[in-house]
PDB file of N, CA and C in Angstrom:
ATOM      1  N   UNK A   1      34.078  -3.064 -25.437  1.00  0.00           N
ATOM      2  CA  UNK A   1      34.312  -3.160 -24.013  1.00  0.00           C
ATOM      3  C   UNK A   1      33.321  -4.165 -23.437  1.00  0.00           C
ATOM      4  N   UNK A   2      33.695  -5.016 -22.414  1.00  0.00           N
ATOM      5  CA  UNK A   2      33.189  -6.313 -21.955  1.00  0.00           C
ATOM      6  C   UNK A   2      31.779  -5.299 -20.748  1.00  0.00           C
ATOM      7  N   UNK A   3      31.101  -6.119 -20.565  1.00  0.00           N
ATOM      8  CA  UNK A   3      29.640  -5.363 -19.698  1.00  0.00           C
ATOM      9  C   UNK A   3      30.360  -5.737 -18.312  1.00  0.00           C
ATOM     10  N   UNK A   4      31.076  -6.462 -18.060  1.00  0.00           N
ATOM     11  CA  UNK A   4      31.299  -6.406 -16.450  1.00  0.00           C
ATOM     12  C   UNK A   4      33.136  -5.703 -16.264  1.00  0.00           C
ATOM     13  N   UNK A   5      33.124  -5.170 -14.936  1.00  0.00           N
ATOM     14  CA  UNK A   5      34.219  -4.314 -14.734  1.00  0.00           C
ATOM     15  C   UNK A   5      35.184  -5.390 -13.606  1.00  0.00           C
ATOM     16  N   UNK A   6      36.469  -5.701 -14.007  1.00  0.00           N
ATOM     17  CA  UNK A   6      36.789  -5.790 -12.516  1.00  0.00           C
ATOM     18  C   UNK A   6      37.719  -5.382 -12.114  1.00  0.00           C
ATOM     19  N   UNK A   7      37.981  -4.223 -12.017  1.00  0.00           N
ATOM     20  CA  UNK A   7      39.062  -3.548 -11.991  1.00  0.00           C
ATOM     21  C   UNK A   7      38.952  -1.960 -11.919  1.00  0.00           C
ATOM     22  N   UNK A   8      39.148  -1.034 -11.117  1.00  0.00           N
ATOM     23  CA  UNK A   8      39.051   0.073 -10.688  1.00  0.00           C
ATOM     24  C   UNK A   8      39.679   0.885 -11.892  1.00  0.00           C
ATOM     25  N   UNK A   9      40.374   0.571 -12.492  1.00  0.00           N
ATOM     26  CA  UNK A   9      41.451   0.955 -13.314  1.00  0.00           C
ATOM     27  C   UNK A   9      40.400   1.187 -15.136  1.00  0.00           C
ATOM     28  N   UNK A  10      39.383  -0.194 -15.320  1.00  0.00           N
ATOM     29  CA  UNK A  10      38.506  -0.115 -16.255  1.00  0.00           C
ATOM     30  C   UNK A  10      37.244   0.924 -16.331  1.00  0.00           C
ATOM     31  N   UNK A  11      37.273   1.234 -15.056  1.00  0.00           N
ATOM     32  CA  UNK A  11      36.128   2.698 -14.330  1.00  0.00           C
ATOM     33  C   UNK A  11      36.303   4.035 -15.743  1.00  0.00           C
ATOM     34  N   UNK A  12      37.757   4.151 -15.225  1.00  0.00           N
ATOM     35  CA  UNK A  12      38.383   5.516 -15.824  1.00  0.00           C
ATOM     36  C   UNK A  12      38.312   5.232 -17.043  1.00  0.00           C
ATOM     37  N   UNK A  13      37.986   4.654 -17.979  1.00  0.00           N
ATOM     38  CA  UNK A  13      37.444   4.809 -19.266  1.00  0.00           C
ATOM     39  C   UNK A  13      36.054   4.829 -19.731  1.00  0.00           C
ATOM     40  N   UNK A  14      35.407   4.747 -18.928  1.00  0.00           N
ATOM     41  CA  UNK A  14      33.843   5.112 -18.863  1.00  0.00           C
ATOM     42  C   UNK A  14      33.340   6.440 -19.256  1.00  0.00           C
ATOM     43  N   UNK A  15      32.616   6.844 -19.756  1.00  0.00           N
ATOM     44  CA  UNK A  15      32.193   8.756 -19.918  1.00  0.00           C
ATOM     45  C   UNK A  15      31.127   8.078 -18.736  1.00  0.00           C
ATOM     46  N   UNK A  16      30.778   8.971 -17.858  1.00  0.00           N
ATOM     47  CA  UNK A  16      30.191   9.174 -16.980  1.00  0.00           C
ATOM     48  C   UNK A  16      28.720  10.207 -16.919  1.00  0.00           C
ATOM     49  N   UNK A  17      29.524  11.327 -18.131  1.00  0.00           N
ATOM     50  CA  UNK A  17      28.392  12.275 -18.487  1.00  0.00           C
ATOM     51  C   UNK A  17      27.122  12.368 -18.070  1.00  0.00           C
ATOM     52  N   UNK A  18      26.454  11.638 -19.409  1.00  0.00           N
ATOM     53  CA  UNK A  18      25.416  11.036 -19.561  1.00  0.00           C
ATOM     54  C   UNK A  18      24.919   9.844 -19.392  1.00  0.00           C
ATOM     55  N   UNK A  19      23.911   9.566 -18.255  1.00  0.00           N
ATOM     56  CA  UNK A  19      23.506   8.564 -17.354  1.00  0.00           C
ATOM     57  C   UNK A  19      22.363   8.341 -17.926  1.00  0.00           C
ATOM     58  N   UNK A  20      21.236   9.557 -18.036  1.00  0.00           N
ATOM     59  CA  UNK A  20      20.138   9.218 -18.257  1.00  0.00           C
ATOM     60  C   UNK A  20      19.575   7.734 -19.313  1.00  0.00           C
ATOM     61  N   UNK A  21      18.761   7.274 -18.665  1.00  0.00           N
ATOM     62  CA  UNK A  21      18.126   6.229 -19.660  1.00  0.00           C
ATOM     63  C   UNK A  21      17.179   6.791 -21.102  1.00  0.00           C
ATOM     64  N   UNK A  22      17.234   6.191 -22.040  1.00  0.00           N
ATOM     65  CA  UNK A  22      16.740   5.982 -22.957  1.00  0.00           C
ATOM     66  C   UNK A  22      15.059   6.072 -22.917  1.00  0.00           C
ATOM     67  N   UNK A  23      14.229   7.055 -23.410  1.00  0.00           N
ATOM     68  CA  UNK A  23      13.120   6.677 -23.414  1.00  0.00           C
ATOM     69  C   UNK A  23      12.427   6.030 -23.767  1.00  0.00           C
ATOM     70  N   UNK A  24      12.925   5.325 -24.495  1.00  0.00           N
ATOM     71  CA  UNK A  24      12.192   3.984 -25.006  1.00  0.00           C
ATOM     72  C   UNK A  24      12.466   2.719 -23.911  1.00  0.00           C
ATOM     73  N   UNK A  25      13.010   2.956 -23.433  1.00  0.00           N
ATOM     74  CA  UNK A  25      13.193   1.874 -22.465  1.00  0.00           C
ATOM     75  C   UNK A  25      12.495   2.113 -21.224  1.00  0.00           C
ATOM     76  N   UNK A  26      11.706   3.078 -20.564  1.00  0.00           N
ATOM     77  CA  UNK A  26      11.291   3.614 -19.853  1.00  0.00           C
ATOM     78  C   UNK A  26       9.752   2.861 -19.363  1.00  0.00           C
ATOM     79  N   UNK A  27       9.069   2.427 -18.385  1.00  0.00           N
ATOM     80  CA  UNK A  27       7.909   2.344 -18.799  1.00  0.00           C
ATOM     81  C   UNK A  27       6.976   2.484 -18.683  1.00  0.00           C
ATOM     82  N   UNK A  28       5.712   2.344 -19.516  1.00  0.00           N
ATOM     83  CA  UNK A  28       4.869   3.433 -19.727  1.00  0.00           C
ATOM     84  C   UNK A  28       4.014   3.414 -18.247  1.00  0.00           C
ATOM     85  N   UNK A  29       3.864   4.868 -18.377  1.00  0.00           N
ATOM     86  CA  UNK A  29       2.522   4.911 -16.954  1.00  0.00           C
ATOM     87  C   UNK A  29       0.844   4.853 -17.378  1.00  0.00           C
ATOM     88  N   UNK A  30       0.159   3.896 -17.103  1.00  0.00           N
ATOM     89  CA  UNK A  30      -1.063   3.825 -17.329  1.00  0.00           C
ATOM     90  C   UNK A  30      -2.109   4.124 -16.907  1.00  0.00           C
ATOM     91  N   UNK A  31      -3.077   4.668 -16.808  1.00  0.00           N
ATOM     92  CA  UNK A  31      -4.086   5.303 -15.918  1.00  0.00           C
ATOM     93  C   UNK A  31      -4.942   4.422 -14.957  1.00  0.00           C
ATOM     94  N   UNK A  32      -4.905   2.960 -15.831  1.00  0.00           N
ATOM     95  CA  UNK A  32      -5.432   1.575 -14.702  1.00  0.00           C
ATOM     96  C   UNK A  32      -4.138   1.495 -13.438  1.00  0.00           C
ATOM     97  N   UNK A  33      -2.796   2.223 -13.386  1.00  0.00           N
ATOM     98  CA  UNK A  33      -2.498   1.391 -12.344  1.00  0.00           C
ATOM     99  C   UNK A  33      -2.484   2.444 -11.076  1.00  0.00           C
ATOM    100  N   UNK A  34      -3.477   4.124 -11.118  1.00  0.00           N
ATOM    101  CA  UNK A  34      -3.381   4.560 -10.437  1.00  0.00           C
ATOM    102  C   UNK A  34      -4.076   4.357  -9.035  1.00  0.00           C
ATOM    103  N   UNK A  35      -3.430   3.973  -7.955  1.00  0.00           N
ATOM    104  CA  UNK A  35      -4.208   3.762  -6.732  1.00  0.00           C
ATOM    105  C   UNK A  35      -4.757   5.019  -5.433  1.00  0.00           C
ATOM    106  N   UNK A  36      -5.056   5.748  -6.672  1.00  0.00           N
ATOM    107  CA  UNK A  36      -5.634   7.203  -6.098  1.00  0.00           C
ATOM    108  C   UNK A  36      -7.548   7.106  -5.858  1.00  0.00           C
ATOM    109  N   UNK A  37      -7.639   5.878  -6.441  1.00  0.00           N
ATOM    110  CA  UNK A  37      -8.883   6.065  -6.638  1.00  0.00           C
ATOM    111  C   UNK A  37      -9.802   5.922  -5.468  1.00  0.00           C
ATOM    112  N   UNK A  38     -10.789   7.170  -5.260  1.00  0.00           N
ATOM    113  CA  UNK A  38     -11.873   7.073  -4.222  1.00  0.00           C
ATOM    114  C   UNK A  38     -12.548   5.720  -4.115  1.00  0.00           C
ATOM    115  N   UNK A  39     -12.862   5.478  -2.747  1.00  0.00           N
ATOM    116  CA  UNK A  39     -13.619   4.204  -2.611  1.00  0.00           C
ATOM    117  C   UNK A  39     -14.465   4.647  -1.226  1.00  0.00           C
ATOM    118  N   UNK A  40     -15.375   3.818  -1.571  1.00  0.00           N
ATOM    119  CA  UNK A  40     -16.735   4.377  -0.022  1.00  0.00           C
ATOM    120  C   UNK A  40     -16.355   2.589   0.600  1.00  0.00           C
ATOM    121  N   UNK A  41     -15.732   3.365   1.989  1.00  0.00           N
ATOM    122  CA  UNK A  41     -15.168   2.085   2.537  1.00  0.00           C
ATOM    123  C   UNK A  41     -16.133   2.060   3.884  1.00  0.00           C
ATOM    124  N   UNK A  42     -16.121   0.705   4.756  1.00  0.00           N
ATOM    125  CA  UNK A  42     -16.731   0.869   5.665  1.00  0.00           C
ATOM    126  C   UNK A  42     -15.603   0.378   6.832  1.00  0.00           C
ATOM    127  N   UNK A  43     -15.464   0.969   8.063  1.00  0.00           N
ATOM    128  CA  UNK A  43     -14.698   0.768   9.372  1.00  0.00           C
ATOM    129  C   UNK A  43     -16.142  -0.535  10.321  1.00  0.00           C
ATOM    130  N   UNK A  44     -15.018  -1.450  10.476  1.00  0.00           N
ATOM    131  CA  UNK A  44     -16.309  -2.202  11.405  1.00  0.00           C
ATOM    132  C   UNK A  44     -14.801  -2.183  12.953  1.00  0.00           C
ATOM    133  N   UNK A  45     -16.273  -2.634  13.658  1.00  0.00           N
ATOM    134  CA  UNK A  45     -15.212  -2.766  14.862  1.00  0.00           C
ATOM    135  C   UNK A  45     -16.181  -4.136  15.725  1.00  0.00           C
ATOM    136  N   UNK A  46     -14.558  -5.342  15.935  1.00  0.00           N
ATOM    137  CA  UNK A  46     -15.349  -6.956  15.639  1.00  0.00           C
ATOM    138  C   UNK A  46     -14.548  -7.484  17.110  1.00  0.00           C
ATOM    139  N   UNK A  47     -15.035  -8.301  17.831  1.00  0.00           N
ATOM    140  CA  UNK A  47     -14.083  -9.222  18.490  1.00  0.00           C
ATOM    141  C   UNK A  47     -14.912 -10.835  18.577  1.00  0.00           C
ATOM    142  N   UNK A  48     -15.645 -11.003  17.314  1.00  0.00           N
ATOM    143  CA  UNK A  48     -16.105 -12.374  17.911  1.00  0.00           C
ATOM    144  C   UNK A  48     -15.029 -13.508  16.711  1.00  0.00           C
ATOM    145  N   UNK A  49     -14.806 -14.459  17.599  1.00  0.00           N
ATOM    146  CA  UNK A  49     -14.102 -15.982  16.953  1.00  0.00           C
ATOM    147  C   UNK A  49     -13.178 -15.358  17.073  1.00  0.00           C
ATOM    148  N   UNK A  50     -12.341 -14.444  17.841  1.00  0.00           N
ATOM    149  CA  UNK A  50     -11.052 -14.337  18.152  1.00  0.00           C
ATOM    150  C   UNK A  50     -10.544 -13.947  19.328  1.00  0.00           C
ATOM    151  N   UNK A  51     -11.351 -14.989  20.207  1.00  0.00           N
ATOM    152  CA  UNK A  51     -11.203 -14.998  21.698  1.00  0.00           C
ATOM    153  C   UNK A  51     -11.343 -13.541  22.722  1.00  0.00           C
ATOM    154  N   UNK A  52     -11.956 -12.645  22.298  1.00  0.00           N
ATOM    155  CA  UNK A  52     -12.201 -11.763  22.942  1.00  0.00           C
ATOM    156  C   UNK A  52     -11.142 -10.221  22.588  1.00  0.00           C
ATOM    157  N   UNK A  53     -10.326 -10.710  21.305  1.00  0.00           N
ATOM    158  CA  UNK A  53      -9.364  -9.569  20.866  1.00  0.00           C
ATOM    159  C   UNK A  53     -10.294  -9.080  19.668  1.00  0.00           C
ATOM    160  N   UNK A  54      -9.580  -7.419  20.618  1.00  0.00           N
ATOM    161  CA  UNK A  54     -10.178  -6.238  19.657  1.00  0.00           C
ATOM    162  C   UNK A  54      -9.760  -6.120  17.866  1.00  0.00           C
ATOM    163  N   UNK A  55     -10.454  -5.978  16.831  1.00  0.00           N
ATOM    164  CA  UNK A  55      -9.943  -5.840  15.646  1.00  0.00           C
ATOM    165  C   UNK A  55     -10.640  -4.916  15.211  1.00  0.00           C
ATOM    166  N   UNK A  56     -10.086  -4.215  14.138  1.00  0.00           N
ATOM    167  CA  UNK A  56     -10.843  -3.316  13.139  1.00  0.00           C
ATOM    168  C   UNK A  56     -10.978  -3.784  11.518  1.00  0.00           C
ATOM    169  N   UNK A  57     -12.217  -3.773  11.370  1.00  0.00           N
ATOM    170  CA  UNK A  57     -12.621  -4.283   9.944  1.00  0.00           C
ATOM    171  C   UNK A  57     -12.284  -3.284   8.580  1.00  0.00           C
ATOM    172  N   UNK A  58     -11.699  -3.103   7.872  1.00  0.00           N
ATOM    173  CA  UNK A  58     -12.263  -2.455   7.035  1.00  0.00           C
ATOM    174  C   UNK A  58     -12.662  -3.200   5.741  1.00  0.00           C
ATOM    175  N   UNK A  59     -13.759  -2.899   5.134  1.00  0.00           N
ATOM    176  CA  UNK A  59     -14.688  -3.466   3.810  1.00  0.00           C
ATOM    177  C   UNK A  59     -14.865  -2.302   2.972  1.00  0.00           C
ATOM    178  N   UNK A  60     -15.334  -3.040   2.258  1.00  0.00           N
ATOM    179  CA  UNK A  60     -15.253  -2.266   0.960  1.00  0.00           C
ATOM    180  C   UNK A  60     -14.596  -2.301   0.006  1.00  0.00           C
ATOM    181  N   UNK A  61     -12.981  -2.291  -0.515  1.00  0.00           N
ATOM    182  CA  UNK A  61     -11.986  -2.332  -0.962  1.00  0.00           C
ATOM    183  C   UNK A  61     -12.518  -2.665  -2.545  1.00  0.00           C
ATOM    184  N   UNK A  62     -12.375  -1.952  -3.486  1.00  0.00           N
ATOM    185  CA  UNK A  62     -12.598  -2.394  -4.665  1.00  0.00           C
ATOM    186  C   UNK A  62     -10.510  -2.447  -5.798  1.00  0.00           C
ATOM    187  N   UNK A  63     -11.066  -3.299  -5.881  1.00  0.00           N
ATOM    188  CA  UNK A  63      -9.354  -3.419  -6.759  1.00  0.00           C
ATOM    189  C   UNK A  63      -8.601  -5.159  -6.943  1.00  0.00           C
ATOM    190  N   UNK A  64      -7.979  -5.048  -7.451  1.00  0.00           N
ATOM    191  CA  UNK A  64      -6.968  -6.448  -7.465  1.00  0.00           C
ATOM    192  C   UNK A  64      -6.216  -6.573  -6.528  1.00  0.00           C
ATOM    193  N   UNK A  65      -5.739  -8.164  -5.607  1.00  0.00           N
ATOM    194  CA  UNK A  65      -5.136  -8.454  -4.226  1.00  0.00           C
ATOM    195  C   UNK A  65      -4.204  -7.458  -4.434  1.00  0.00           C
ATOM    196  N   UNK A  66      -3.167  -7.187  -5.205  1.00  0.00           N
ATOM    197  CA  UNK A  66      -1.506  -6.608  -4.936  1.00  0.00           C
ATOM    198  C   UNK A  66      -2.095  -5.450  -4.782  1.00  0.00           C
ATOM    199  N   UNK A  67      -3.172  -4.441  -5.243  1.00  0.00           N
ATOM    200  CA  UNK A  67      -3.498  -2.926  -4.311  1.00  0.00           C
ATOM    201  C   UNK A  67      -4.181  -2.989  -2.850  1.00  0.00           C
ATOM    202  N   UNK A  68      -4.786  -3.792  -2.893  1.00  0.00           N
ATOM    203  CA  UNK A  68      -5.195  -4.075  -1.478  1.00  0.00           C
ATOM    204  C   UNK A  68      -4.420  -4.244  -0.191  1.00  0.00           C
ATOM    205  N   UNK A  69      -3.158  -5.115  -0.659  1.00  0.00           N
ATOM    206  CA  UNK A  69      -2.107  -5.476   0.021  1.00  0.00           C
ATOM    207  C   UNK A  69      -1.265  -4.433   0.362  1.00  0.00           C
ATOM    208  N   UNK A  70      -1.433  -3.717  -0.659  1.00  0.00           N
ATOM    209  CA  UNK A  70      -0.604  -2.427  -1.027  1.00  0.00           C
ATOM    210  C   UNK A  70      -1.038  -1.620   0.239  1.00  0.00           C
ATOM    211  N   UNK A  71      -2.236  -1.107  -0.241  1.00  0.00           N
ATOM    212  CA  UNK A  71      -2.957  -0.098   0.769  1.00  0.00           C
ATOM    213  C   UNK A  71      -3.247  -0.609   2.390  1.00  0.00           C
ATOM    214  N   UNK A  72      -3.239  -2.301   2.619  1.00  0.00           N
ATOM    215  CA  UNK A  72      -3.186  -2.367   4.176  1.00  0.00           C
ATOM    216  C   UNK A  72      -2.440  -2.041   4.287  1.00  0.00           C
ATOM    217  N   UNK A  73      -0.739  -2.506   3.876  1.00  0.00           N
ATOM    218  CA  UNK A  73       0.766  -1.945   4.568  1.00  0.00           C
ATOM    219  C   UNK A  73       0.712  -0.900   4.484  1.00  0.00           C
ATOM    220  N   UNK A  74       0.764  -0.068   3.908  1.00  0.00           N
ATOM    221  CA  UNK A  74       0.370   1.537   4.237  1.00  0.00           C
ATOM    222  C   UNK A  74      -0.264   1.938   5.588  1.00  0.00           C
ATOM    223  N   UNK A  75      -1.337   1.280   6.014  1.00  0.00           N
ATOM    224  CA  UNK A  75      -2.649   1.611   6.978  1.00  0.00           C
ATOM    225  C   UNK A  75      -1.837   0.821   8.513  1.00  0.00           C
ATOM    226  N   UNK A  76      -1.371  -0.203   7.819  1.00  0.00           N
ATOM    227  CA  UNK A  76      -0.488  -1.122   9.063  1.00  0.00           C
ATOM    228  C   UNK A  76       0.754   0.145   9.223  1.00  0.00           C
ATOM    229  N   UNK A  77       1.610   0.619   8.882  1.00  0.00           N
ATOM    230  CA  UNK A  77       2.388   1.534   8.731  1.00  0.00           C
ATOM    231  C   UNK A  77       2.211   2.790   9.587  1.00  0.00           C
ATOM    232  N   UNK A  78       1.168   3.259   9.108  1.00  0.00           N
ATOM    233  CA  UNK A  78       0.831   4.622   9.647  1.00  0.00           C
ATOM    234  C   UNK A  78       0.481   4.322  10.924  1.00  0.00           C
ATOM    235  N   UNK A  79      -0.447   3.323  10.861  1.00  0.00           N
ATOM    236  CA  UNK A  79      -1.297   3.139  12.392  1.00  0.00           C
ATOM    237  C   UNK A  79       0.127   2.695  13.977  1.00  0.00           C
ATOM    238  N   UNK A  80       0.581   1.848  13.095  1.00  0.00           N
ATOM    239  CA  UNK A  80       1.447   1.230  14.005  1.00  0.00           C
ATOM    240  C   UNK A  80       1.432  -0.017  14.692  1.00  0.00           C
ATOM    241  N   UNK A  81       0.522  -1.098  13.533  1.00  0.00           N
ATOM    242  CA  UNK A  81       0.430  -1.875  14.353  1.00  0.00           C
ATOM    243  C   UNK A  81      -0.162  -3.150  13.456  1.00  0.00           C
ATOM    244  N   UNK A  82      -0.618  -4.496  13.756  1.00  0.00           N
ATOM    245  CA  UNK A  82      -0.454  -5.536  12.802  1.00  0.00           C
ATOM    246  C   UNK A  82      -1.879  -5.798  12.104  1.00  0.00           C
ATOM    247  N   UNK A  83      -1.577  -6.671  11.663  1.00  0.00           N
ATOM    248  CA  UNK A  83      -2.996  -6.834  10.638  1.00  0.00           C
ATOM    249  C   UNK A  83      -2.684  -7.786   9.823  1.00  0.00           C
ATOM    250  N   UNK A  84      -3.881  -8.167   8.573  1.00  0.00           N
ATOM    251  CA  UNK A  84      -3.717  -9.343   7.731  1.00  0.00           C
ATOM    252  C   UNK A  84      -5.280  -8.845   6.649  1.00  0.00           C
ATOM    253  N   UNK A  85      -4.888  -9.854   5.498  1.00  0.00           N
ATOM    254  CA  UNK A  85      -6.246  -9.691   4.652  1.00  0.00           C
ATOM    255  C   UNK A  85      -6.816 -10.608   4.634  1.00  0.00           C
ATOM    256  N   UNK A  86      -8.348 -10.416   4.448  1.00  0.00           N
ATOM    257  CA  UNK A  86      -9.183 -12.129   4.096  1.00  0.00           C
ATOM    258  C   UNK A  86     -10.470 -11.640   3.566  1.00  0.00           C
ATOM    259  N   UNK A  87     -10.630 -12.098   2.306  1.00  0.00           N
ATOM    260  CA  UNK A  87     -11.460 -11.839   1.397  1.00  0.00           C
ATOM    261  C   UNK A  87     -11.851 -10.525   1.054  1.00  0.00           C
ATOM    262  N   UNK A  88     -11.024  -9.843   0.603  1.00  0.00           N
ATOM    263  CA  UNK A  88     -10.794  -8.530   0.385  1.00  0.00           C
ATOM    264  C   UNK A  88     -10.887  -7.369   1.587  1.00  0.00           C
ATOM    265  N   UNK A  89     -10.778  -8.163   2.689  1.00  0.00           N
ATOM    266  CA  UNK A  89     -11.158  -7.025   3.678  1.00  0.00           C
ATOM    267  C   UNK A  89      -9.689  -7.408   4.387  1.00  0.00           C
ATOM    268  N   UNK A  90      -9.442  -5.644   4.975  1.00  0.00           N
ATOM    269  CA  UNK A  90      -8.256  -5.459   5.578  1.00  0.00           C
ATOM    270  C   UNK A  90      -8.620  -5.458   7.093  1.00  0.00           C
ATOM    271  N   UNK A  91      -8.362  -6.208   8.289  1.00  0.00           N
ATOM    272  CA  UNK A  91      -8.198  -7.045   9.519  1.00  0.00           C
ATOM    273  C   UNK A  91      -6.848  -6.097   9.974  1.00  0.00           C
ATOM    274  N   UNK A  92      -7.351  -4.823  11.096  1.00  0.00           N
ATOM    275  CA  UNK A  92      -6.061  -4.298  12.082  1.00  0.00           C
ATOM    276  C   UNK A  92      -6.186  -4.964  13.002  1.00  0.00           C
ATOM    277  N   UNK A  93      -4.983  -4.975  13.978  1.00  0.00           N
ATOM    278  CA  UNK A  93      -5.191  -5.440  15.221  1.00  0.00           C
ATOM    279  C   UNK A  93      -5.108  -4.545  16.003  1.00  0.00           C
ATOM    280  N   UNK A  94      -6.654  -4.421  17.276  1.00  0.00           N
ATOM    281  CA  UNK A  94      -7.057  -3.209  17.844  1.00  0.00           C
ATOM    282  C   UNK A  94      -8.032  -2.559  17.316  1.00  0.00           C
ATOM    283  N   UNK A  95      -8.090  -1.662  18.530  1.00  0.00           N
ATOM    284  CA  UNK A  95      -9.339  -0.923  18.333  1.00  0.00           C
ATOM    285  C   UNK A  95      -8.862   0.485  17.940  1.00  0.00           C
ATOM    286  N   UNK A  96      -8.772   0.767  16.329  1.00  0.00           N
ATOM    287  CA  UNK A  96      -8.060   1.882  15.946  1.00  0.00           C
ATOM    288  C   UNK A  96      -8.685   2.569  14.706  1.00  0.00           C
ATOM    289  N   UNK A  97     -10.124   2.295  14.922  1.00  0.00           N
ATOM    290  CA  UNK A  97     -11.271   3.185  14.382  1.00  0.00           C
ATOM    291  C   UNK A  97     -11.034   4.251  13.440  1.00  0.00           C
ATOM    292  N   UNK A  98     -11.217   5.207  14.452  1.00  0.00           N
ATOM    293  CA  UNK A  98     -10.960   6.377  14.714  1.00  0.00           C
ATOM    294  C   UNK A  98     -10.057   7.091  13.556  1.00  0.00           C
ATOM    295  N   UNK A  99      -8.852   6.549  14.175  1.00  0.00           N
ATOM    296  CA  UNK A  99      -7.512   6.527  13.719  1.00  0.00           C
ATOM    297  C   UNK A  99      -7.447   6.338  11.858  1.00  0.00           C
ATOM    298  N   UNK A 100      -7.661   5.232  11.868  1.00  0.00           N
ATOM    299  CA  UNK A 100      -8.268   4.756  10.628  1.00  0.00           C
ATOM    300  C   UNK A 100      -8.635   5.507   9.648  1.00  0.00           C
ATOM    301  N   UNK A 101     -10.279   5.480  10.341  1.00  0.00           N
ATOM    302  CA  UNK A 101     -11.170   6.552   9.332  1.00  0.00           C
ATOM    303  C   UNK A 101     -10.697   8.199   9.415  1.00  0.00           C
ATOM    304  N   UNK A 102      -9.565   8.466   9.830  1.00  0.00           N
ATOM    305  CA  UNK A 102      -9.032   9.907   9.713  1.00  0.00           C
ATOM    306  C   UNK A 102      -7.734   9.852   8.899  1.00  0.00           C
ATOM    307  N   UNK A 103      -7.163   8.546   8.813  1.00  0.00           N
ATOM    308  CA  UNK A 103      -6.367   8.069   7.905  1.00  0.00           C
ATOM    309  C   UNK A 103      -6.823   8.620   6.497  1.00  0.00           C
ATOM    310  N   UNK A 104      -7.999   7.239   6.391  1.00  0.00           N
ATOM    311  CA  UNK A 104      -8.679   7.056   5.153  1.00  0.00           C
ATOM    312  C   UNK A 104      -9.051   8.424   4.486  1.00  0.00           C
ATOM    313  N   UNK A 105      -9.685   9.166   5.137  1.00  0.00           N
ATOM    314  CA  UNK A 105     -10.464  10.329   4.910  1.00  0.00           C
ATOM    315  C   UNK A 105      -9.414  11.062   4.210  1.00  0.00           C
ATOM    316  N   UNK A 106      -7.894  11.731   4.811  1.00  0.00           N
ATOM    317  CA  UNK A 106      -7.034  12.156   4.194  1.00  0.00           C
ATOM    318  C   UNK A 106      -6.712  11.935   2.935  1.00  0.00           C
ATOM    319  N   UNK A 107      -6.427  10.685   2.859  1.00  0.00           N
ATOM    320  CA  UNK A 107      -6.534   9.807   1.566  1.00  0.00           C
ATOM    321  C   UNK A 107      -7.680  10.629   0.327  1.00  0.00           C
ATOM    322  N   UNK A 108      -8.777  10.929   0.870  1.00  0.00           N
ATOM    323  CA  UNK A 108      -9.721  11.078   0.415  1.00  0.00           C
ATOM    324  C   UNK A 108     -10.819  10.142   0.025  1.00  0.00           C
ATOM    325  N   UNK A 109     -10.436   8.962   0.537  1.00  0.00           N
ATOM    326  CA  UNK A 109     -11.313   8.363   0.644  1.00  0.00           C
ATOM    327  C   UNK A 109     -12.794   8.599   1.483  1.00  0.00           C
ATOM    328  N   UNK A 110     -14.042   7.615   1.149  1.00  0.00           N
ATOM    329  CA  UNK A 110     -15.391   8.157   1.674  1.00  0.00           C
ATOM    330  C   UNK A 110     -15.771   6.864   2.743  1.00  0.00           C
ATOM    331  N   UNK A 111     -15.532   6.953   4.004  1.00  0.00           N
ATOM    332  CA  UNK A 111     -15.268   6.131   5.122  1.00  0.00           C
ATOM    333  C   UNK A 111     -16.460   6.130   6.302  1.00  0.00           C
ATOM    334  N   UNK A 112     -17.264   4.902   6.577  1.00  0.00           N
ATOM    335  CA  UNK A 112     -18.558   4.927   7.197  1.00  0.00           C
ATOM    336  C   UNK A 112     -18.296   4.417   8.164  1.00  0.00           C
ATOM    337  N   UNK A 113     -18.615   4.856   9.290  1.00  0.00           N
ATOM    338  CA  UNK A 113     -18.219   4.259  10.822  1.00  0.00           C
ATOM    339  C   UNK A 113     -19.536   2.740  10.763  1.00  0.00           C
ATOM    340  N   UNK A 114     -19.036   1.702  11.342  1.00  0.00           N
ATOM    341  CA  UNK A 114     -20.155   1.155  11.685  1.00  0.00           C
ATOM    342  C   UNK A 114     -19.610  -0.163  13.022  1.00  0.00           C
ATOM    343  N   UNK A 115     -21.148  -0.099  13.438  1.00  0.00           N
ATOM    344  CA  UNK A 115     -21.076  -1.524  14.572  1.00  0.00           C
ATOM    345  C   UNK A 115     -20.233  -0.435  15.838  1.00  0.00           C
ATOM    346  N   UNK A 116     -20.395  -0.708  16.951  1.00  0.00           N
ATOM    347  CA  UNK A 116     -19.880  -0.808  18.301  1.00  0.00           C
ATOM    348  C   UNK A 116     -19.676   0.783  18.757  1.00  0.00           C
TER     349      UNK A 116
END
């Protein structure tokens, strides 16, 4: 039987049964790619060289860009609101502290208020 269908009619000879995939084809879960891991982060709270707009810093971040990225959209997500990265530090827009470090904390992360 050919891998592509075009025809509604080629359906009905399919077993349907059994879907599950193959475990060997599956793949593996590794203990480096868990992003559970505690980190002692610090909350800054900044408005200079950006004309007088409020931002929230967070530093600290230990990991490779794609978890970092990972974990701002998450933080952009929850919070509700925009942001960006630059040099491993995650940049909210606003003054959302607070918010943040009660985020983080859930997380279980270990989160230090600082500045303002």
């Amino acid at each position: 039987m050919s891998k592509t269908l075009n025809s509604f009619e080629s359906l009905g000879n399919i077993n349907f049964k059994d879907l599950r995939k193959d475990a060997s084809t599956l793949p593996s879960v590794s203990k480096s790619n868990n992003p559970k891991k505690i980190q002692n982060l610090e909350a800054h709270f900044s408005n200079k060289g950006r004309s007088g707009k409020v931002v929230t810093i967070i530093k600290g971040f230990d990991g490779d860009p794609k978890s970092i990225k990972k974990f701002a959209k998450l933080i952009k997500t929850q919070i509700g609101t925009g942001g960006s990265i630059k040099n491993k530090e995650v940049i909210i827009q606003g003054n959302f502290r607070d918010k943040i470090i009660m985020l983080l904390e859930s997380y279980g992360h270990n989160v230090k208020r600082v500045g303002g």
